[in-house]
N, C-alpha and C. Protein backbone atom coordinates (compact mmCIF):
# COMPACT_ATOMS: atom_id res chain seq x y z
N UNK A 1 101.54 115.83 85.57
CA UNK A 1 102.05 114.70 86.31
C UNK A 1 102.16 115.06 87.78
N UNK A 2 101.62 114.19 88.34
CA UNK A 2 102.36 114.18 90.04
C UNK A 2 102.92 113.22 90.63
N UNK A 3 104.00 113.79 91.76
CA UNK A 3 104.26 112.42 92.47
C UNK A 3 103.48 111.86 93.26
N UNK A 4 103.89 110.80 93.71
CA UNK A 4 102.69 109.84 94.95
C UNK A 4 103.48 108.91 95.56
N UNK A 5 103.20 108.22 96.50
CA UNK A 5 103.90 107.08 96.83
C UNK A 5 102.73 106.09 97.23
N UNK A 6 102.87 104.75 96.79
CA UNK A 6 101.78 103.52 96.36
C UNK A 6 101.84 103.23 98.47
N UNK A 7 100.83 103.01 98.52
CA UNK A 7 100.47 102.78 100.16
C UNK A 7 99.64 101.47 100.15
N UNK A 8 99.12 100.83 99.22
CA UNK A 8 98.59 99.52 99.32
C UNK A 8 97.78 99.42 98.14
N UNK A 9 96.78 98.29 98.01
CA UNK A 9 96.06 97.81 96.22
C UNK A 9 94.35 97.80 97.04
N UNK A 10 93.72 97.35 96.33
CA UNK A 10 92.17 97.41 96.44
C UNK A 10 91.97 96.38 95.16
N UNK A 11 91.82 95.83 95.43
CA UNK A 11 90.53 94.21 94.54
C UNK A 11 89.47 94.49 94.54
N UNK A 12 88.93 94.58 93.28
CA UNK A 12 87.72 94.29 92.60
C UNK A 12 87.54 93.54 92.06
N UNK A 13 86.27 92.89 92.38
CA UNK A 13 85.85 91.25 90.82
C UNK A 13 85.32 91.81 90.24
N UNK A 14 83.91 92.97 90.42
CA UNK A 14 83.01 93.38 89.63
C UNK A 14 83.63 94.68 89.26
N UNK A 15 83.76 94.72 88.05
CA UNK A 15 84.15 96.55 87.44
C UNK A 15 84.15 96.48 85.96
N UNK A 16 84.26 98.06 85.33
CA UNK A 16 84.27 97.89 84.00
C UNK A 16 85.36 96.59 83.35
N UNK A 17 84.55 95.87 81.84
CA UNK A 17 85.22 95.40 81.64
C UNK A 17 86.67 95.90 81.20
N UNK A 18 86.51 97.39 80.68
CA UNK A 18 88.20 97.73 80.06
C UNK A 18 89.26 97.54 81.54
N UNK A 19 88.56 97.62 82.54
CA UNK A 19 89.81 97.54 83.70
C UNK A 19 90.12 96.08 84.25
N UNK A 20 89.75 95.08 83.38
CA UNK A 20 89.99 93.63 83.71
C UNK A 20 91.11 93.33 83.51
N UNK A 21 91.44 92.66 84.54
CA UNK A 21 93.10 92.55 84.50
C UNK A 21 93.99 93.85 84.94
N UNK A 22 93.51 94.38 85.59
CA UNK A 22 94.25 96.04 85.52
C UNK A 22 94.27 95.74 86.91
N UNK A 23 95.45 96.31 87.71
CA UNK A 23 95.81 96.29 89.38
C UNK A 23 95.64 97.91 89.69
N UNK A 24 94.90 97.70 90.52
CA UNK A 24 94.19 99.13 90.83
C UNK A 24 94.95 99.34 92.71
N UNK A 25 96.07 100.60 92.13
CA UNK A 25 96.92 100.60 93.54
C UNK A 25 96.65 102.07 94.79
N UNK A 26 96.17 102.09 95.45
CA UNK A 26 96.39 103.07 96.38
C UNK A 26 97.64 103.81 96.32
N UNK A 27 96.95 105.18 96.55
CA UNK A 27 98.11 106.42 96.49
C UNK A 27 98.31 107.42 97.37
N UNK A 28 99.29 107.76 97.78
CA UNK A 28 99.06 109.01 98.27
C UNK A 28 99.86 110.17 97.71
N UNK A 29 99.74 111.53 97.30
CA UNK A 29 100.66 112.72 97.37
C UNK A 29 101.42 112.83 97.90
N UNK A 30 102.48 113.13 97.17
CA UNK A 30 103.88 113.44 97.92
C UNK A 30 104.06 115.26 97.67
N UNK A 31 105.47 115.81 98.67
CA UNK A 31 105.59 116.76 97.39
C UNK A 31 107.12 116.21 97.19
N UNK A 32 107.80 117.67 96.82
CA UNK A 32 109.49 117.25 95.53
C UNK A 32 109.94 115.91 96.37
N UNK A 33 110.21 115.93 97.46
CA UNK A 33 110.99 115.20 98.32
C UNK A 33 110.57 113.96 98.88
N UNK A 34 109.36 113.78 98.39
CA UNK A 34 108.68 112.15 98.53
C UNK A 34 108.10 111.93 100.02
N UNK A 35 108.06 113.12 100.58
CA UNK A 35 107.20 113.36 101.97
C UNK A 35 105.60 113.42 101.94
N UNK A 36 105.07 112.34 102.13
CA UNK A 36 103.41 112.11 101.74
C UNK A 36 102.83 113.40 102.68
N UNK A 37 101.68 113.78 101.22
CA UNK A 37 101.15 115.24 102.15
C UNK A 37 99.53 115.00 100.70
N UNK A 38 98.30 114.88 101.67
CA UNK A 38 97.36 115.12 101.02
C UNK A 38 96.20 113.59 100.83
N UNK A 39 95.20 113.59 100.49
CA UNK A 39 94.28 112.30 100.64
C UNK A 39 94.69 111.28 99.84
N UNK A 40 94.12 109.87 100.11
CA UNK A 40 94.73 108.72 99.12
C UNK A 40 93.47 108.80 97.91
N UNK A 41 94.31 108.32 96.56
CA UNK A 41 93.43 107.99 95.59
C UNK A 41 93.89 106.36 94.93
N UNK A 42 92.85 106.48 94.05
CA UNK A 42 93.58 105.01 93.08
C UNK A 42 93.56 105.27 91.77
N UNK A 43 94.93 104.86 91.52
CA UNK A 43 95.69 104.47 90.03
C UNK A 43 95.14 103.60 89.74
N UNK A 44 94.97 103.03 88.23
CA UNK A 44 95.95 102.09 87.77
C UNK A 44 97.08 102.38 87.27
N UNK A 45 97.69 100.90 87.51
CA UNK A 45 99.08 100.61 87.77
C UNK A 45 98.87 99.64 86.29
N UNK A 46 100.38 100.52 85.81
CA UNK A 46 100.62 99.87 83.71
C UNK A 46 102.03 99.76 84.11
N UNK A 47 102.56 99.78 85.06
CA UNK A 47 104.11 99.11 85.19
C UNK A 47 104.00 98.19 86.36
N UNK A 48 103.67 97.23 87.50
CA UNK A 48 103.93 96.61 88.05
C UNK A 48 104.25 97.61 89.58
N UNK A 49 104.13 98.73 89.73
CA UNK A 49 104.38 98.86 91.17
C UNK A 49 104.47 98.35 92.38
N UNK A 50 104.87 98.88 93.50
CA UNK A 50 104.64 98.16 94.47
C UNK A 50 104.34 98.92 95.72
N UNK A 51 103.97 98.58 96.64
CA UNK A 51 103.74 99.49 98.05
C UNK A 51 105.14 100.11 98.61
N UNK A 52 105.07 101.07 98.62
CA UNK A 52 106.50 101.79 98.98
C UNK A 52 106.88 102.65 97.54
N UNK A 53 106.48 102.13 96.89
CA UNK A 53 107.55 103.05 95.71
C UNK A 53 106.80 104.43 95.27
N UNK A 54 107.60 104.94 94.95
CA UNK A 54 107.64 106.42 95.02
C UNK A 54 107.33 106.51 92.83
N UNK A 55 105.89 106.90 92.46
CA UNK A 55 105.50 106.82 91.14
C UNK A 55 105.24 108.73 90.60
N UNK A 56 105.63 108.17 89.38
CA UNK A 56 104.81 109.46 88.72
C UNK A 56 103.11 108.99 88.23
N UNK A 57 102.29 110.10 87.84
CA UNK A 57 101.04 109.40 88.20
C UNK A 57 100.41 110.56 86.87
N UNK A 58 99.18 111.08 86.30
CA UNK A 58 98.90 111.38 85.18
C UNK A 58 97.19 110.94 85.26
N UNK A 59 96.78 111.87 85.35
CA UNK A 59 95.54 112.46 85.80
C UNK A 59 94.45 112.93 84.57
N UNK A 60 93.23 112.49 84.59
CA UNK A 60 92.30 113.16 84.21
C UNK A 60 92.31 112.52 82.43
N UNK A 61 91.73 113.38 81.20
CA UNK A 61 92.54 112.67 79.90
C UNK A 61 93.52 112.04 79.47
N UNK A 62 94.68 113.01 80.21
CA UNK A 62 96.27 112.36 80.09
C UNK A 62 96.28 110.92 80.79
N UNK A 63 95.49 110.56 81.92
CA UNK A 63 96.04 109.01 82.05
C UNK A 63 95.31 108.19 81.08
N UNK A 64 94.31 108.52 80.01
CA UNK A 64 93.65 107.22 79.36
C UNK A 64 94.28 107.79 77.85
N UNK A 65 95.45 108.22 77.81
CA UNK A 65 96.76 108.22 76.97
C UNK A 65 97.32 106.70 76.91
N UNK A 66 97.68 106.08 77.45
CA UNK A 66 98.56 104.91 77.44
C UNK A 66 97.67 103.75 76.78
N UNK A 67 98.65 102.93 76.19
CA UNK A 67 97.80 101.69 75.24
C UNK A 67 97.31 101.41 76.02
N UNK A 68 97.23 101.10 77.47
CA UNK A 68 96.47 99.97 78.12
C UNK A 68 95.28 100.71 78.35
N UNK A 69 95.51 101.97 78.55
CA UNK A 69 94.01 102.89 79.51
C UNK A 69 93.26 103.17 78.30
N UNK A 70 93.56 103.22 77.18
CA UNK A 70 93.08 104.21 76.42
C UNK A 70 91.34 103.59 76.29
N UNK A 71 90.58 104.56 75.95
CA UNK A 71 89.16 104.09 75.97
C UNK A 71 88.77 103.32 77.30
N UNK A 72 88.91 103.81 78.05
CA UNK A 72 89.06 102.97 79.43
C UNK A 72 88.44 104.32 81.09
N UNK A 73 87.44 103.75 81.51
CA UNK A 73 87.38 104.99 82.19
C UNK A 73 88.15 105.47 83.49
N UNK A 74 89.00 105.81 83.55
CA UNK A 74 90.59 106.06 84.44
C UNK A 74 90.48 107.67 84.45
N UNK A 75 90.49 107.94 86.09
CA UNK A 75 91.16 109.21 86.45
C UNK A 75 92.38 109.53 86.74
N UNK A 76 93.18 108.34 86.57
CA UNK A 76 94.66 108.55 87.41
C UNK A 76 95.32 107.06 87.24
N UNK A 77 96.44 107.17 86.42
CA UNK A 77 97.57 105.84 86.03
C UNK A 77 99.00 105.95 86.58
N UNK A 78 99.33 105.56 87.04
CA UNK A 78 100.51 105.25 86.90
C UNK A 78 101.31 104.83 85.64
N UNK A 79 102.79 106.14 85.65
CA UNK A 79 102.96 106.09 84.09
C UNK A 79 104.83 106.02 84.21
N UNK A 80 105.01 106.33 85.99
CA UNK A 80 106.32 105.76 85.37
C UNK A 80 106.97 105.25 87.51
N UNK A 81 107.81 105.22 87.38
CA UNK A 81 108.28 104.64 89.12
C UNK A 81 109.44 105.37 88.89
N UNK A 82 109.70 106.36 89.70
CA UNK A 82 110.73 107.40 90.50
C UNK A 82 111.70 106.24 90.87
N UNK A 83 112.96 106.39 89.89
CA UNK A 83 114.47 105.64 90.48
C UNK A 83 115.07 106.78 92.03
N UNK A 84 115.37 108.03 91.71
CA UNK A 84 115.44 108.93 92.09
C UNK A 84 115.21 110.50 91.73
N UNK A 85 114.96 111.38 92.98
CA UNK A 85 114.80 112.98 92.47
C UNK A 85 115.79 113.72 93.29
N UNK A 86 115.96 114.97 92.23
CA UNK A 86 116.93 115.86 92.89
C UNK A 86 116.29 116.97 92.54
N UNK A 87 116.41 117.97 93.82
CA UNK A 87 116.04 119.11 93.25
C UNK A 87 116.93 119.69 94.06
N UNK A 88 116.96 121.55 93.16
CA UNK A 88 118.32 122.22 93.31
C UNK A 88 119.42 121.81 93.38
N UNK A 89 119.82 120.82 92.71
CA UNK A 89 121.33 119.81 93.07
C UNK A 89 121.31 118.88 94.23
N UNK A 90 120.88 118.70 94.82
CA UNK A 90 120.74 118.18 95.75
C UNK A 90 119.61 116.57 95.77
N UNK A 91 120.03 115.50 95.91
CA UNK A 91 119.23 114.38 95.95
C UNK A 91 118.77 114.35 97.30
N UNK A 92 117.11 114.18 96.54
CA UNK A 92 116.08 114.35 97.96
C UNK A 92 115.75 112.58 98.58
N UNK A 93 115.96 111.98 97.40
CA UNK A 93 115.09 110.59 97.13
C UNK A 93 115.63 109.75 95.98
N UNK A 94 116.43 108.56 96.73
CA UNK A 94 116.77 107.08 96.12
C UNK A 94 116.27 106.11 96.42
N UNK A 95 115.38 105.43 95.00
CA UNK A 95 115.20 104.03 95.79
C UNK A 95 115.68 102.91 96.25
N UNK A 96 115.06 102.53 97.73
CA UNK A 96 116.11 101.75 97.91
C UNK A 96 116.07 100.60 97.74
């Protein structure tokens, strides 16, 4: 799993049919603390995200795990949306 934070969507009409209906969201790397560091990719998005929010994300086999991806050709899903993180005791990141 990694974090990311959603930076905008990309529309397609023409694509495989398994990704019809699927919202395909721009990403970028974060690291612990939700400080974007590294190139943008695209998810799909199986919870509704939005631009700004801070996601966990699931890469490679593991994203065409989920009922929606499965048999589906996906490098990278979105699999859950960061309420908040703490690391060492300390809260780095709440959403707001």
């Amino acid at each position: 799993m990694r974090i990311a934070r959603v930076i905008g969507t990309t529309v397609s009409t023409i694509k495989d049919e398994n990704l019809t209906g699927r919202k395909l969201l721009i990403l970028r790397p974060t690291d612990e603390t939700g400080k974007v560091n590294g190139k943008p990719y695209v998810a799909v998005d199986t919870l509704d995200a939005g631009v700004g929010d801070l996601v966990l994300t699931a890469h490679g086999s593991g994203g065409r795990q989920t009922n929606q991806t499965k048999n589906s050709p996906v490098d990278a899903v979105i699999m859950a949306v960061i309420d908040w993180l703490e690391v060492a005791g300390e809260e780095v990141y709440r959403q707001s």
